[in-house]
Structure formats: C-alpha cells, structure tokens
N, C-alpha and C. Protein backbone atom coordinates (compact mmCIF):
# COMPACT_ATOMS: atom_id res chain seq x y z
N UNK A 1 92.93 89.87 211.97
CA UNK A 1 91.89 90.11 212.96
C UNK A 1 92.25 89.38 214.25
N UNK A 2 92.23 89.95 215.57
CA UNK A 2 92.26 89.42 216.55
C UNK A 2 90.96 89.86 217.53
N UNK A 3 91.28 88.58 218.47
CA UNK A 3 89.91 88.90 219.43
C UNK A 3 90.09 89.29 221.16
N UNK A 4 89.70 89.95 221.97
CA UNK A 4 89.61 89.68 223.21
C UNK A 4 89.06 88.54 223.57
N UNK A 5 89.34 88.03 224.93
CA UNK A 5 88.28 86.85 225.50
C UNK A 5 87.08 87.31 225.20
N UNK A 6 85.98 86.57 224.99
CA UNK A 6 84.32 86.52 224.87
C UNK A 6 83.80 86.52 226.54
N UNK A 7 83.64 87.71 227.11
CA UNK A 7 83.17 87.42 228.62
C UNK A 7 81.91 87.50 228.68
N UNK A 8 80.81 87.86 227.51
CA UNK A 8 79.44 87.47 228.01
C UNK A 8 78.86 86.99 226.99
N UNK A 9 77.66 86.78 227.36
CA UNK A 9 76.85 85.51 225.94
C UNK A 9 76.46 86.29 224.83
N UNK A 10 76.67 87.68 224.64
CA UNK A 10 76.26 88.43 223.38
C UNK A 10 77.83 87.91 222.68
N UNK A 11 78.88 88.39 223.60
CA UNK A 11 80.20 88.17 223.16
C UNK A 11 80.23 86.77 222.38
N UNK A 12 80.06 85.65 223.04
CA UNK A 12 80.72 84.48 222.48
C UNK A 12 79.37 84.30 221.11
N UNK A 13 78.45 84.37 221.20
CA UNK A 13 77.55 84.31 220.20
C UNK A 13 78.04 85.14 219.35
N UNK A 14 78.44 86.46 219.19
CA UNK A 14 79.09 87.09 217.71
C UNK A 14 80.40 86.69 217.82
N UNK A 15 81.12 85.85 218.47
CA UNK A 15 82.23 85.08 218.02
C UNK A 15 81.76 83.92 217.37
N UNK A 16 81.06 82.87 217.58
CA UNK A 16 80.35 82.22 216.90
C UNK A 16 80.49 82.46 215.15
N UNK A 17 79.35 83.49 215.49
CA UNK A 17 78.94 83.56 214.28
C UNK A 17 80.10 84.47 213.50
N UNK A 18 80.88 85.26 213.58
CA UNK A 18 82.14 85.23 213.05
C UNK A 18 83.00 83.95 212.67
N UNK A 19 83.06 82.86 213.53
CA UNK A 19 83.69 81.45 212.98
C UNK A 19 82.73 80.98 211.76
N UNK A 20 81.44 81.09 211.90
CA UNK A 20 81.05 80.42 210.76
C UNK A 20 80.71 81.82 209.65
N UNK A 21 80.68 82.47 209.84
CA UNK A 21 80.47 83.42 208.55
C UNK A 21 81.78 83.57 207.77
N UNK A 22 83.30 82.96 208.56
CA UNK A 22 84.26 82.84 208.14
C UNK A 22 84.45 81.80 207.20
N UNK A 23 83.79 79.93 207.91
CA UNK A 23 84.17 79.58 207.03
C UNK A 23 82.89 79.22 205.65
N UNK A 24 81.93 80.01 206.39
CA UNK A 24 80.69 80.03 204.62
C UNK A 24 82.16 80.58 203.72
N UNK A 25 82.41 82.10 204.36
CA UNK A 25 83.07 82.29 203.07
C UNK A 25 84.77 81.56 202.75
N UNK A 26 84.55 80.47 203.09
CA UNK A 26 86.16 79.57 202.63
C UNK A 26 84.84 78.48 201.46
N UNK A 27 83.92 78.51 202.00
CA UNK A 27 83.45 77.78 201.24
C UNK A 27 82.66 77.62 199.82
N UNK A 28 83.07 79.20 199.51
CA UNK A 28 82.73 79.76 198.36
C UNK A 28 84.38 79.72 197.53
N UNK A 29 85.07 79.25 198.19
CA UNK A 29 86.71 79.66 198.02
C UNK A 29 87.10 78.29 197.35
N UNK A 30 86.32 77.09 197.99
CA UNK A 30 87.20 75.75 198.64
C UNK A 30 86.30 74.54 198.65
N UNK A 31 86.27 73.55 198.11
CA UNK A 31 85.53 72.15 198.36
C UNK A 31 85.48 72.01 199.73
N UNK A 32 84.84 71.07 200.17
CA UNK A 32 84.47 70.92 201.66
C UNK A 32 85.46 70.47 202.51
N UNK A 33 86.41 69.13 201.53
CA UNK A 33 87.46 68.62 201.87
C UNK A 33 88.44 69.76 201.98
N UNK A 34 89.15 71.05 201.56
CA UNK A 34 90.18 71.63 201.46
C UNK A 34 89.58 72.79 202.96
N UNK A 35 88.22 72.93 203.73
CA UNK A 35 87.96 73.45 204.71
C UNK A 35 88.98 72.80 205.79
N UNK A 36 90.13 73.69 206.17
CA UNK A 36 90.95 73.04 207.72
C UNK A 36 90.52 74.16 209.09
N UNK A 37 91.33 73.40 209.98
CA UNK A 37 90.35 74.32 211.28
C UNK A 37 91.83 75.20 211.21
N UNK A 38 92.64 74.44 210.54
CA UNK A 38 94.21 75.42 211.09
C UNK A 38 93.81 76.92 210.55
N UNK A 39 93.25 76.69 208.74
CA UNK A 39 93.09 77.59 207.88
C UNK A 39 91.93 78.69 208.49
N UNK A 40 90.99 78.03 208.64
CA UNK A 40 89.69 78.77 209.80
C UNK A 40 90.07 79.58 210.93
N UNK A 41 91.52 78.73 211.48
CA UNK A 41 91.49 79.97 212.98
C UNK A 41 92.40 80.67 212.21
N UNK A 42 93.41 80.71 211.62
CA UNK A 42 94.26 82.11 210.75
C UNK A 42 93.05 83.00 210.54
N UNK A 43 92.26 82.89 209.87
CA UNK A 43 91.46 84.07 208.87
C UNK A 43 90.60 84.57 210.42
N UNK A 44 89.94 83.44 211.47
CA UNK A 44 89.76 84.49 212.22
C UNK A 44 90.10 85.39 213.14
N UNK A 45 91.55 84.99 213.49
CA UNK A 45 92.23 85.31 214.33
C UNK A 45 92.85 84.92 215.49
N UNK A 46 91.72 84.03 215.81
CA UNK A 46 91.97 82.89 216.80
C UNK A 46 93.03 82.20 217.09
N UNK A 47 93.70 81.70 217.93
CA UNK A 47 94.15 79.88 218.02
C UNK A 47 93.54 79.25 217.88
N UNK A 48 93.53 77.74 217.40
CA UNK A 48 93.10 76.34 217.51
C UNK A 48 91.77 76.57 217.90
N UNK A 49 92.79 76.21 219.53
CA UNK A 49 92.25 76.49 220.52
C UNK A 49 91.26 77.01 220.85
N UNK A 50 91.32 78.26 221.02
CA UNK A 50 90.62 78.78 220.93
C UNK A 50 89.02 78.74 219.96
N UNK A 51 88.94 78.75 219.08
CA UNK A 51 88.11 78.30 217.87
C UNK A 51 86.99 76.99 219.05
N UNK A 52 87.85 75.78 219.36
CA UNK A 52 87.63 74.47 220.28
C UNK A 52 86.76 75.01 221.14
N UNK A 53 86.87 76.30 221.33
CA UNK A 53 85.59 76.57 222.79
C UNK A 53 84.67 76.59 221.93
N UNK A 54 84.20 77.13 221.05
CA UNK A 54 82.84 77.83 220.94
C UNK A 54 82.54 76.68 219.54
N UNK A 55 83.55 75.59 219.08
CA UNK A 55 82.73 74.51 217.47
C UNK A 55 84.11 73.12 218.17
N UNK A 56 83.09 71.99 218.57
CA UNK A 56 83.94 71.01 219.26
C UNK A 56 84.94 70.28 218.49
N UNK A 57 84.89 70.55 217.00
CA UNK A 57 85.45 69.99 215.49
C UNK A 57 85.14 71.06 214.66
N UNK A 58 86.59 70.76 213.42
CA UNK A 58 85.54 71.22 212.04
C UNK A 58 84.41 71.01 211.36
N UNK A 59 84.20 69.63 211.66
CA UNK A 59 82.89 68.84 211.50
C UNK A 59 81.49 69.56 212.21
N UNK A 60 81.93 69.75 213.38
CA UNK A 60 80.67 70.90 213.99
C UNK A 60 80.48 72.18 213.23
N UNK A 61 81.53 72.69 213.03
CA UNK A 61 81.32 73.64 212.51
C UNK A 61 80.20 73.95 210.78
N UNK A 62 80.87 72.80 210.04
CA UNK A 62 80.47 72.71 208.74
C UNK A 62 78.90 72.10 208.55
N UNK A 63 78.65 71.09 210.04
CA UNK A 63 76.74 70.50 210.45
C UNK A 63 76.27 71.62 210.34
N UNK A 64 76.26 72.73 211.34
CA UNK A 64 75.97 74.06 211.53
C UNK A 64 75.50 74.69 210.50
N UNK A 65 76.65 74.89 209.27
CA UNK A 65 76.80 75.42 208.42
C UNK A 65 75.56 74.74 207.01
N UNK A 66 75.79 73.69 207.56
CA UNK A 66 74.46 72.64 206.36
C UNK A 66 73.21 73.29 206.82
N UNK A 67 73.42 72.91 208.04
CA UNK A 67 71.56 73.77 208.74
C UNK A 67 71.49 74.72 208.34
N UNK A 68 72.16 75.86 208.16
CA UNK A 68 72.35 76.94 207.87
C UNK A 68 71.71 77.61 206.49
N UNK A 69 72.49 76.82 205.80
CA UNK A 69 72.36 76.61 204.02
C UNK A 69 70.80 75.87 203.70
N UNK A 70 70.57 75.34 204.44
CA UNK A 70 69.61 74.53 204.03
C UNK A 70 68.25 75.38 204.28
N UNK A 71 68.27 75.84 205.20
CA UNK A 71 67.16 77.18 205.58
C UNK A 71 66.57 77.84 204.56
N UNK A 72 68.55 78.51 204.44
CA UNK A 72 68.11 79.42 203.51
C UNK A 72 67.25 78.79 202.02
N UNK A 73 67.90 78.13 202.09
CA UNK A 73 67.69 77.85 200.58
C UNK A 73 65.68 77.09 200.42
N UNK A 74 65.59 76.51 201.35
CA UNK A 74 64.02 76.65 201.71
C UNK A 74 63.04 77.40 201.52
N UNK A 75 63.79 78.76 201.96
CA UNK A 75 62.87 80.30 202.35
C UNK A 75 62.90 80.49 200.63
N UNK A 76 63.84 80.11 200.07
CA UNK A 76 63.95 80.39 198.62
C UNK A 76 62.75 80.00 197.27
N UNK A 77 63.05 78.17 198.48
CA UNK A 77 62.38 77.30 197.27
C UNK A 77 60.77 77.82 197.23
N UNK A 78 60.31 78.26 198.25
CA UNK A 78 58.72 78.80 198.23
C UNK A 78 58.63 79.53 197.20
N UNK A 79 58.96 80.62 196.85
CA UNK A 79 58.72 81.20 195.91
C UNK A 79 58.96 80.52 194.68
N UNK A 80 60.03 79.89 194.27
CA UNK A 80 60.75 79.08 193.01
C UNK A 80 59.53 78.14 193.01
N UNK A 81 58.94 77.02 193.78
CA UNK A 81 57.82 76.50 193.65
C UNK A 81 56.71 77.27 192.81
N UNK A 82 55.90 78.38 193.42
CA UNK A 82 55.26 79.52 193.26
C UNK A 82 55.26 79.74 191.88
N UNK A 83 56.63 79.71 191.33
CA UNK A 83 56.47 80.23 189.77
C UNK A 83 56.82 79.49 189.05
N UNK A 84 57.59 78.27 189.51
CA UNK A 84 57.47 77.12 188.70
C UNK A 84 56.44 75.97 188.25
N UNK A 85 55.15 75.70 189.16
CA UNK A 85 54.45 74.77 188.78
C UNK A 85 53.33 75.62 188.87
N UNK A 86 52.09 75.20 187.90
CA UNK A 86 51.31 75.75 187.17
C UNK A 86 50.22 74.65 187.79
N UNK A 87 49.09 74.84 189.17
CA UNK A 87 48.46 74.06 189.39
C UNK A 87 47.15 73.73 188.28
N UNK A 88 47.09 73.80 187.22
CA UNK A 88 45.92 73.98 186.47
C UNK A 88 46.10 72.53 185.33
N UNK A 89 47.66 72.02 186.08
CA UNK A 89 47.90 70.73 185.10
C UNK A 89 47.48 69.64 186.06
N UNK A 90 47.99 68.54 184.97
CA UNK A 90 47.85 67.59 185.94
C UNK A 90 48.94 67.08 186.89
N UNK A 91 48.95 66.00 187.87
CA UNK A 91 49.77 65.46 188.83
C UNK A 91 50.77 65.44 188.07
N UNK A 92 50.76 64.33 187.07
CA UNK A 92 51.85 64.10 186.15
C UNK A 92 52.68 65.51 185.88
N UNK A 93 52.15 66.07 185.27
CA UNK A 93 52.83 67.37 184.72
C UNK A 93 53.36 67.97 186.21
N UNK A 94 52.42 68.38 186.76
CA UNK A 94 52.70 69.39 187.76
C UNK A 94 54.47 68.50 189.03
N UNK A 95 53.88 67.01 188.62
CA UNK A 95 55.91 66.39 189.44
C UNK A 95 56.59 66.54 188.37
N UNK A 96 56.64 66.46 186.67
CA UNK A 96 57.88 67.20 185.93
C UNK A 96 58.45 68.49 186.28
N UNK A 97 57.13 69.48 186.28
CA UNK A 97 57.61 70.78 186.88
C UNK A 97 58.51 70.57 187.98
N UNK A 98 58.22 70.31 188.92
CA UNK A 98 58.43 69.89 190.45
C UNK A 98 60.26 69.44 189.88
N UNK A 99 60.33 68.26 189.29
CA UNK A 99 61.39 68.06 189.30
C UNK A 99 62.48 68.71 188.81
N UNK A 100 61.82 69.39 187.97
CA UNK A 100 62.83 70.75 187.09
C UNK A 100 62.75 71.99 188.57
N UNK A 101 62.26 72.29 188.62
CA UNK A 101 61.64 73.26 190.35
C UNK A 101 63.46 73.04 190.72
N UNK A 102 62.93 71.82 191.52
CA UNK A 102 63.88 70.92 192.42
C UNK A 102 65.53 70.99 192.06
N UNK A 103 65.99 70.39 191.02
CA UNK A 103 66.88 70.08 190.37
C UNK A 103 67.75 71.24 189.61
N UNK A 104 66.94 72.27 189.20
CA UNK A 104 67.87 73.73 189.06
C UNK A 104 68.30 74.45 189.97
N UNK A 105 67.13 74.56 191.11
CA UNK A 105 67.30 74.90 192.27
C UNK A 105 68.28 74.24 193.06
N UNK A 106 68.75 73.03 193.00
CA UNK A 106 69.87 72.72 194.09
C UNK A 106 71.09 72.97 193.42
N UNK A 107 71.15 72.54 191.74
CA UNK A 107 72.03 72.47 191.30
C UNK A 107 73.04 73.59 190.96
N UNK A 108 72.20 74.93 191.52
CA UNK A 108 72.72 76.03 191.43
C UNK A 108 72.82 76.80 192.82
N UNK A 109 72.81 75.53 193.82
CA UNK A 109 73.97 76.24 195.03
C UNK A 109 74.69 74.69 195.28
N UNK A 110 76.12 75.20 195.14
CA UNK A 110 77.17 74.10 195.09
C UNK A 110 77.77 73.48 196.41
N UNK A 111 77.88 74.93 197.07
CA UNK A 111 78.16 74.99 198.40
C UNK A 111 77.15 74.06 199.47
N UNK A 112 75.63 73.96 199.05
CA UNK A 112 74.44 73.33 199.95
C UNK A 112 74.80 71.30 199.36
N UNK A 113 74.91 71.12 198.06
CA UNK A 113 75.19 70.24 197.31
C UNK A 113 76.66 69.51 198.11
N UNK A 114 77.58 70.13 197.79
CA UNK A 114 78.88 69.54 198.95
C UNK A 114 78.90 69.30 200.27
N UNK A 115 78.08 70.31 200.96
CA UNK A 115 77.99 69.40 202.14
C UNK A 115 77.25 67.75 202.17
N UNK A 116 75.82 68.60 201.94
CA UNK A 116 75.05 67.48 201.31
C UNK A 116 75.79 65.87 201.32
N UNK A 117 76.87 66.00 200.15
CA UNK A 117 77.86 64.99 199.93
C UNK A 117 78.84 64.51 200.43
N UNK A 118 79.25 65.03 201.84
CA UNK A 118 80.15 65.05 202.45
C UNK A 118 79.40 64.33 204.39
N UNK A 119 78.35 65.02 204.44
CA UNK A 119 77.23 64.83 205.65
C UNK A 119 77.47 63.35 206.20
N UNK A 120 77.39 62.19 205.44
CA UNK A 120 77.54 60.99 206.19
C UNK A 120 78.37 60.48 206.06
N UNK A 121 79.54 60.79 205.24
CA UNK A 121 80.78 60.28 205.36
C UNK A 121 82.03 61.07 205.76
N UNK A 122 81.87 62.42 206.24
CA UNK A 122 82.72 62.95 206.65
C UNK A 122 81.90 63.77 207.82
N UNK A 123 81.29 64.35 207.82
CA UNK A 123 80.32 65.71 208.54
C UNK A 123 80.19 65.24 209.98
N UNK A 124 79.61 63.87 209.95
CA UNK A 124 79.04 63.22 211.15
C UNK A 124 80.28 62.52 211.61
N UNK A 125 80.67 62.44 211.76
CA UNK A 125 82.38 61.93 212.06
C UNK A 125 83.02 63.28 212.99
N UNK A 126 83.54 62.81 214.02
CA UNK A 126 84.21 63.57 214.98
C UNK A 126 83.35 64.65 215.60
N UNK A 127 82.12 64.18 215.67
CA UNK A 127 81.66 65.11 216.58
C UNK A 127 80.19 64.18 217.46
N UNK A 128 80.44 64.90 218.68
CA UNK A 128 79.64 64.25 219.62
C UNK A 128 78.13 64.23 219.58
N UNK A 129 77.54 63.19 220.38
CA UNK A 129 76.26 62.81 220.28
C UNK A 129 75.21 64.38 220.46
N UNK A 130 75.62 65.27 221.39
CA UNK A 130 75.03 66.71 221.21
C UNK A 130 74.71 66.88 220.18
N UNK A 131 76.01 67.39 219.61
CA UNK A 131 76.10 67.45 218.19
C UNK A 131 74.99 66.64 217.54
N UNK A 132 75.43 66.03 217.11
CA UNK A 132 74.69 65.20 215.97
C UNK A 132 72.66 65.28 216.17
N UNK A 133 72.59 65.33 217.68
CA UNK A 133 70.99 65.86 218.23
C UNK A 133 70.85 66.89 217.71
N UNK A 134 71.37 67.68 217.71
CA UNK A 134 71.13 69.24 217.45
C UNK A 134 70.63 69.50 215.54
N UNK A 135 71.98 68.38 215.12
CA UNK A 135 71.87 68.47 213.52
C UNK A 135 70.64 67.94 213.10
N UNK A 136 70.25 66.47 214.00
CA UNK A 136 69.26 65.79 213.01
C UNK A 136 68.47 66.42 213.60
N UNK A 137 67.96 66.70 214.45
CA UNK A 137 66.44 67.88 215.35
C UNK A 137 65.88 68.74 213.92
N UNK A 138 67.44 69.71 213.74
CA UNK A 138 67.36 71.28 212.43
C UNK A 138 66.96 70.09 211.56
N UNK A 139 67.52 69.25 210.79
CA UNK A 139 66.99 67.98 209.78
C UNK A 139 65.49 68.07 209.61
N UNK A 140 65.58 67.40 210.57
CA UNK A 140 63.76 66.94 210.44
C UNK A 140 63.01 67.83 210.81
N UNK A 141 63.06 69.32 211.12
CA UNK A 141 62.26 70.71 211.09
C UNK A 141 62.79 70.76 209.63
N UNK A 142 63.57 70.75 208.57
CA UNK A 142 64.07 71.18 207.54
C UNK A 142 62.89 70.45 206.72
N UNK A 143 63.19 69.00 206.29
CA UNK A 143 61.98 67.77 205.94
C UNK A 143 60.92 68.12 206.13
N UNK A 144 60.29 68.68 207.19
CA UNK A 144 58.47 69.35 207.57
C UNK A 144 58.28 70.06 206.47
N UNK A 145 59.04 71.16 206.57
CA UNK A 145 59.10 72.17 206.31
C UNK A 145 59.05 72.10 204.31
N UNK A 146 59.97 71.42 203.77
CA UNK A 146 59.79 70.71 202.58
C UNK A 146 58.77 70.16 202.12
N UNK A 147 58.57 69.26 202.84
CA UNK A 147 57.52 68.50 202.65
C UNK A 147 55.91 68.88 202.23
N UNK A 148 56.02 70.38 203.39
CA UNK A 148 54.93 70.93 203.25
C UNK A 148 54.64 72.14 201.88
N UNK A 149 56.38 72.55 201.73
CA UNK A 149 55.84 73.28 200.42
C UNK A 149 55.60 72.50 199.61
N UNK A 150 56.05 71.13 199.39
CA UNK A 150 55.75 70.29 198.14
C UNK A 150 54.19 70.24 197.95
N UNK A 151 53.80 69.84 199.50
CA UNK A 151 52.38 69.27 199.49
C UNK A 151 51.63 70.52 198.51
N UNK A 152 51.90 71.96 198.75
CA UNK A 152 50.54 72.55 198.23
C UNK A 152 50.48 72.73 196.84
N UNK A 153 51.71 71.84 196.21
CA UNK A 153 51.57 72.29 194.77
C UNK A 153 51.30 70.56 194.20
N UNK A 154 52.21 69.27 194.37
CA UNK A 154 51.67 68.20 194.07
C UNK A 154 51.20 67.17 195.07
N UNK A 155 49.84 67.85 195.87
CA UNK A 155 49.54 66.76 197.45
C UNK A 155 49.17 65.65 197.15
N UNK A 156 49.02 65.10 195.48
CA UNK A 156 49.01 63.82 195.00
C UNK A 156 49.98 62.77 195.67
N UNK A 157 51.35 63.39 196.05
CA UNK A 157 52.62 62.56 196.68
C UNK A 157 52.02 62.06 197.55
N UNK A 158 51.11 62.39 198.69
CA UNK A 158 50.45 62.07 199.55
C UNK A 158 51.77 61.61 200.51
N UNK A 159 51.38 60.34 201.50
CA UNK A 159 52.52 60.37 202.33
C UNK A 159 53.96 60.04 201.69
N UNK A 160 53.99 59.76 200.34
CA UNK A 160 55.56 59.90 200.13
C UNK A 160 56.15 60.88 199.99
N UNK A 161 55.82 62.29 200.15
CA UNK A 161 56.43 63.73 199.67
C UNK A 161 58.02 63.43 201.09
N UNK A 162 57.50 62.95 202.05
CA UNK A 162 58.72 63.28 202.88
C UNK A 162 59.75 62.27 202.36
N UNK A 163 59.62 61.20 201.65
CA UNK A 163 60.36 60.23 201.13
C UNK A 163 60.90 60.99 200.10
N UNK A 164 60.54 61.80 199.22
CA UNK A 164 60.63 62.37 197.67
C UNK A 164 61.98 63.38 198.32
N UNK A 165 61.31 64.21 199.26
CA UNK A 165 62.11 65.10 199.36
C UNK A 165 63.76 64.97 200.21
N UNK A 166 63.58 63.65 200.86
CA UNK A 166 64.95 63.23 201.30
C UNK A 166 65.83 62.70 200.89
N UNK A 167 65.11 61.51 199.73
CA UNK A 167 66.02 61.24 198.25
C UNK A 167 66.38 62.54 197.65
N UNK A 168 65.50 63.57 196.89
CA UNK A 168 66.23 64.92 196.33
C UNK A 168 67.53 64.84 197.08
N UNK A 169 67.88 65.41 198.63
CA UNK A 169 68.61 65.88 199.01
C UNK A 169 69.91 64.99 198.36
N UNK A 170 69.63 63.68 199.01
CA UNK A 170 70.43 63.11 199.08
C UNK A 170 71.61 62.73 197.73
N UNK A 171 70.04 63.07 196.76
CA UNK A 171 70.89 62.70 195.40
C UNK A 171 71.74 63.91 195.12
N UNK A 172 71.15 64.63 195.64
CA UNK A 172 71.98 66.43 195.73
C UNK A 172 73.55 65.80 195.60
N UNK A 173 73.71 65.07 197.04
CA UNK A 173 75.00 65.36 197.27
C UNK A 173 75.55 64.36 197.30
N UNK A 174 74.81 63.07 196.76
CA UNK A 174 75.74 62.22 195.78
C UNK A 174 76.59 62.85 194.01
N UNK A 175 75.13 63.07 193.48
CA UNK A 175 76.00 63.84 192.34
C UNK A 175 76.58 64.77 191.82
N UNK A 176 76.54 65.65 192.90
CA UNK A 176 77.47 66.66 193.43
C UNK A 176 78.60 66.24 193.30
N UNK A 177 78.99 65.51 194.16
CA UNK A 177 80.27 64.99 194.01
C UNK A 177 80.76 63.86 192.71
N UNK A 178 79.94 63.65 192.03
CA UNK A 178 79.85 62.80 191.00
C UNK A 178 80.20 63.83 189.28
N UNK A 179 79.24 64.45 189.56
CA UNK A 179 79.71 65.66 188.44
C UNK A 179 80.63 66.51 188.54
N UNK A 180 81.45 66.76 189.76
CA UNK A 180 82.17 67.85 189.76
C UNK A 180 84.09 66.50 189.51
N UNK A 181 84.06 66.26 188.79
CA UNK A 181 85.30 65.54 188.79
C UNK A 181 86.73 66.00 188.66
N UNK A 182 87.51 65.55 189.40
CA UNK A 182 88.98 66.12 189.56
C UNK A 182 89.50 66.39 187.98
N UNK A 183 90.48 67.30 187.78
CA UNK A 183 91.25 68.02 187.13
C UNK A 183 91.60 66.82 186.15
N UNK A 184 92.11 65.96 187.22
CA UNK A 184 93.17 64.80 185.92
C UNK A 184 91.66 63.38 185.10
N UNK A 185 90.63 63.76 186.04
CA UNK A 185 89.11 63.14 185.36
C UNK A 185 88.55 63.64 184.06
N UNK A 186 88.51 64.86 184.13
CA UNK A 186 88.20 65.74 183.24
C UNK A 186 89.16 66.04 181.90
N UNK A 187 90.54 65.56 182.41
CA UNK A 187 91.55 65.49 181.41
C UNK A 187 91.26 64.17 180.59
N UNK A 188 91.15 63.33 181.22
CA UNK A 188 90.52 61.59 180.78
C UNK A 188 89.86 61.94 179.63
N UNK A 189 88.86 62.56 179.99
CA UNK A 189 87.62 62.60 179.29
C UNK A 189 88.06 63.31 177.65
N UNK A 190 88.72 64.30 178.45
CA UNK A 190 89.14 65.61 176.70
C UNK A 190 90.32 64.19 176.12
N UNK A 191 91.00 63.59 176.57
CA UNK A 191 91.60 63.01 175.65
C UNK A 191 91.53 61.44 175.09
N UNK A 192 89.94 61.30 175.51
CA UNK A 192 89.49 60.30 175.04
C UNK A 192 87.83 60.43 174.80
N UNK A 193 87.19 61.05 173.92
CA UNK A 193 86.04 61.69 174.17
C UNK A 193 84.49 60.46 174.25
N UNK A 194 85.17 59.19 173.92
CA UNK A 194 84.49 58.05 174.35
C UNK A 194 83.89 57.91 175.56
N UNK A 195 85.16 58.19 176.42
CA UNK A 195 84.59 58.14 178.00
C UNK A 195 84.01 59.65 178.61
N UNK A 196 83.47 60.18 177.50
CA UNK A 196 82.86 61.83 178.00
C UNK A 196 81.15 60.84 178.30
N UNK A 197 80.74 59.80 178.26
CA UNK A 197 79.32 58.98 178.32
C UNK A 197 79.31 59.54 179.76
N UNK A 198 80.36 59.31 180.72
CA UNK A 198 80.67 58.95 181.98
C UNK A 198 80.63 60.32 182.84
N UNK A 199 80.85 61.48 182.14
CA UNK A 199 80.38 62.43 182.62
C UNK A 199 79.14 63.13 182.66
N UNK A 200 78.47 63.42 183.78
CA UNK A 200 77.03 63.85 183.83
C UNK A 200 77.28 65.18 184.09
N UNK A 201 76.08 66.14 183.54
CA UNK A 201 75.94 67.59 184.14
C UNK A 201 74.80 67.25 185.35
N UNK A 202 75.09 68.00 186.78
CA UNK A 202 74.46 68.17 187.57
C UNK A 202 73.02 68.17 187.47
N UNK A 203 72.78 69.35 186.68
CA UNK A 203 71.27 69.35 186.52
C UNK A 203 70.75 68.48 186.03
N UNK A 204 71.42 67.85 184.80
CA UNK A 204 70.53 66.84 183.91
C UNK A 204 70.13 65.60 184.93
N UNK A 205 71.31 65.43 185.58
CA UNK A 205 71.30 64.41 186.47
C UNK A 205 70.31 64.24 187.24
N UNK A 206 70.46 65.36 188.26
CA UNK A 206 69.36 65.85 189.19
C UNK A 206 67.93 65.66 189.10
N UNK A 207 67.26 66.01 187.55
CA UNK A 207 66.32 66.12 187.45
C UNK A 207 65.83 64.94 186.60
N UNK A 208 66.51 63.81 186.13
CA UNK A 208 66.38 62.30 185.67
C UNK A 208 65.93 61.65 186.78
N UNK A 209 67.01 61.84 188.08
CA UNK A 209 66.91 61.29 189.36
C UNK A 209 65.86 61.62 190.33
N UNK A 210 65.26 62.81 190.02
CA UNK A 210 64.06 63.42 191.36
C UNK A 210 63.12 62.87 190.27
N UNK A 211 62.90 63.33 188.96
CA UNK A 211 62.11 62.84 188.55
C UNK A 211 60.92 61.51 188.43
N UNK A 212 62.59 60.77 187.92
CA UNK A 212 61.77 58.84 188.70
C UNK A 212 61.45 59.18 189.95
N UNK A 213 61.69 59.31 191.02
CA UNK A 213 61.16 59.35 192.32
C UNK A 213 60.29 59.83 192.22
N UNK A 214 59.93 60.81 191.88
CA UNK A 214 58.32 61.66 191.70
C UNK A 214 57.16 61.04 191.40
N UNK A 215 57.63 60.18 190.00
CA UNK A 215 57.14 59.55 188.86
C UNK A 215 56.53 57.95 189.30
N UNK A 216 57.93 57.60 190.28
CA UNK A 216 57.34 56.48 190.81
C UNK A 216 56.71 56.49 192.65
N UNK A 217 56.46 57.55 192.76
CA UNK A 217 55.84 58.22 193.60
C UNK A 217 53.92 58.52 193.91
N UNK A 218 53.95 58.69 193.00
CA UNK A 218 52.33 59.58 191.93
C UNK A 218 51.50 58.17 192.00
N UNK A 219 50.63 58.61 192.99
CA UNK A 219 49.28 56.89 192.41
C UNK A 219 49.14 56.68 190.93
N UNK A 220 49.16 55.95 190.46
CA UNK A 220 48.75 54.99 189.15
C UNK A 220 47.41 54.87 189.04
C-alpha cells in the first residue's frame, strides 16, 4: 500500500486512522513490546517519516490506541453489567457479581490488558506533554464513565467506586503481564510442576484481586 501526500484534513484524518487501524491489527498479531514503528510504516506504506507527521512516537500511537480500546470495551461493559448482577441481592453479593462482571470481562480482551501493562512503564515514555494531556483528559472521561455504570448496580461503593474501578484497571495490566509468561517460564513450570503454585490464570487472578477491593470497599 502506498499513499499520496494528505493535502486536506479529511485526507490526513483517514491517514490517521489507517496508522492506527494498522497497528490494532499488529496487535492482535504481537505483544505490545514486539509493536515497531519500522514494522508499522512497512504494512502502511509509509516512511518513518512520514508516519512522524501525523503519531509523534510509537508510544503516541499505542496511548491513542488504549483510549481507543478502552471505549470500546465500556460501551460493552453496560450491557455485561446488565446481565450480570441481579439487583434483588444484597451489596455483598451484588460486588461478587461485580467482580466476576469485571474480571471475565477484561480478562477476555488481551490486547486492552497489555497496554494496560505497558501504560506507565513504557506508553508514557517518549511522548510529549500534549500527548500525555490528551491521554489522561480520554482517562478520566473513561473513570466517569465507569464509575457511573458501577454506581447503578452496587451505589453502596459510594465514593470509592472511582478508586475500585482504577485499581481493576490497573490490576488488568499488572497481571496481564504476570500470567502471560515467556516460553522458557512456562517450560520451568512443565518440568518442575512444584513451581506450577507460581503460575496464575488471569481470570482467577483478576477476580481474587477486584474482589478484595470491592469487599474492602462495601461499608461494614
């Protein structure tokens, strides 16, 4: 694929969004770490360079891409809420639900989970203060927005729901990267099945971890 110059703002906006619809799909391909900008401008056609006008880093590109993911997956959780918790229980019950809700739901997009895990130690790195305004702004519209579907199913959280729901994330994409262990980790494990203690499944994880938070969340 190649491109002409982008000479008006419809132009560079569906170039845009061609760079990142390119690399969503590397990122169905590829851990976050194996995303390069070299690999990104091949598939779109681009130079470098080029690419540099319209995402100031790969790092810009992949913030973008979190906001992105994170939306979606929002517009999602409403409904998944909806049919997961059963307001007719109690608080207690209704944050187990919640945490099972929560915890299947992230743990079954991998792609939202890796950034997630990658966000403050790689993501926010090499890219400018714009940047980073722009990311935490989408952030904390993201957090409202959470916060508020939580509220209508357990508003017991009262003001900690925005606390509840930023740990979730976060644990997202700590154990994200915690459960998904390299090739020669996973070999460890098959040939010593002692140290299989040390391996966690995502979900189980997930939902141990939102859970206490919930749990120690909930008035007493």
């Amino acid at each position: 694929m190649t491109f002409q110059r982008a000479r008006s703002e419809e132009q560079r906006e569906a170039r845009r969004r061609t760079i990142l619809d390119t690399a969503a799909t590397m990122l169905d391909e590829m851990p976050v770490a194996e995303v390069s900008l070299n690999e990104l401008s091949r598939r779109v056609g681009l130079a470098k360079s080029n690419v540099l006008r319209y995402f100031e880093s790969r790092e810009a590109v992949l913030l973008e891409l979190l906001d992105y993911f994170l939306e979606r997956w929002l517009a999602d959780l409403d409904g998944e809420l909806a049919a997961g918790i059963d307001g007719r229980l109690s608080a207690e019950e209704r944050g187990a639900q919640l945490a099972d809700v929560l915890s299947r739901s992230l743990a079954g997009r991998t792609v939202l989970c890796d950034l997630f895990g990658a966000q403050g130690g790689v993501l926010e790195h090499n890219v400018s203060v714009d940047v980073v305004l722009r990311h935490k702004r989408a952030s904390l519209g993201c957090l409202h927005t959470m916060t508020e579907l939580i509220r209508r199913h357990v508003p017991e959280l009262g003001d900690g729901i925005p606390v509840v729901c930023l740990q979730s994330l976060i644990m997202a994409g700590a154990l994200a990267t915690y459960c998904s262990p390299p090739a020669s980790v996973l070999a460890a494990y098959e040939a010593e099945p002692a140290l299989a203690l040390l391996h966690a499944d995502l979900g189980d994880a997930l939902r141990l971890a939102i859970g206490t938070a919930i749990l120690g969340t909930l008035p007493r």
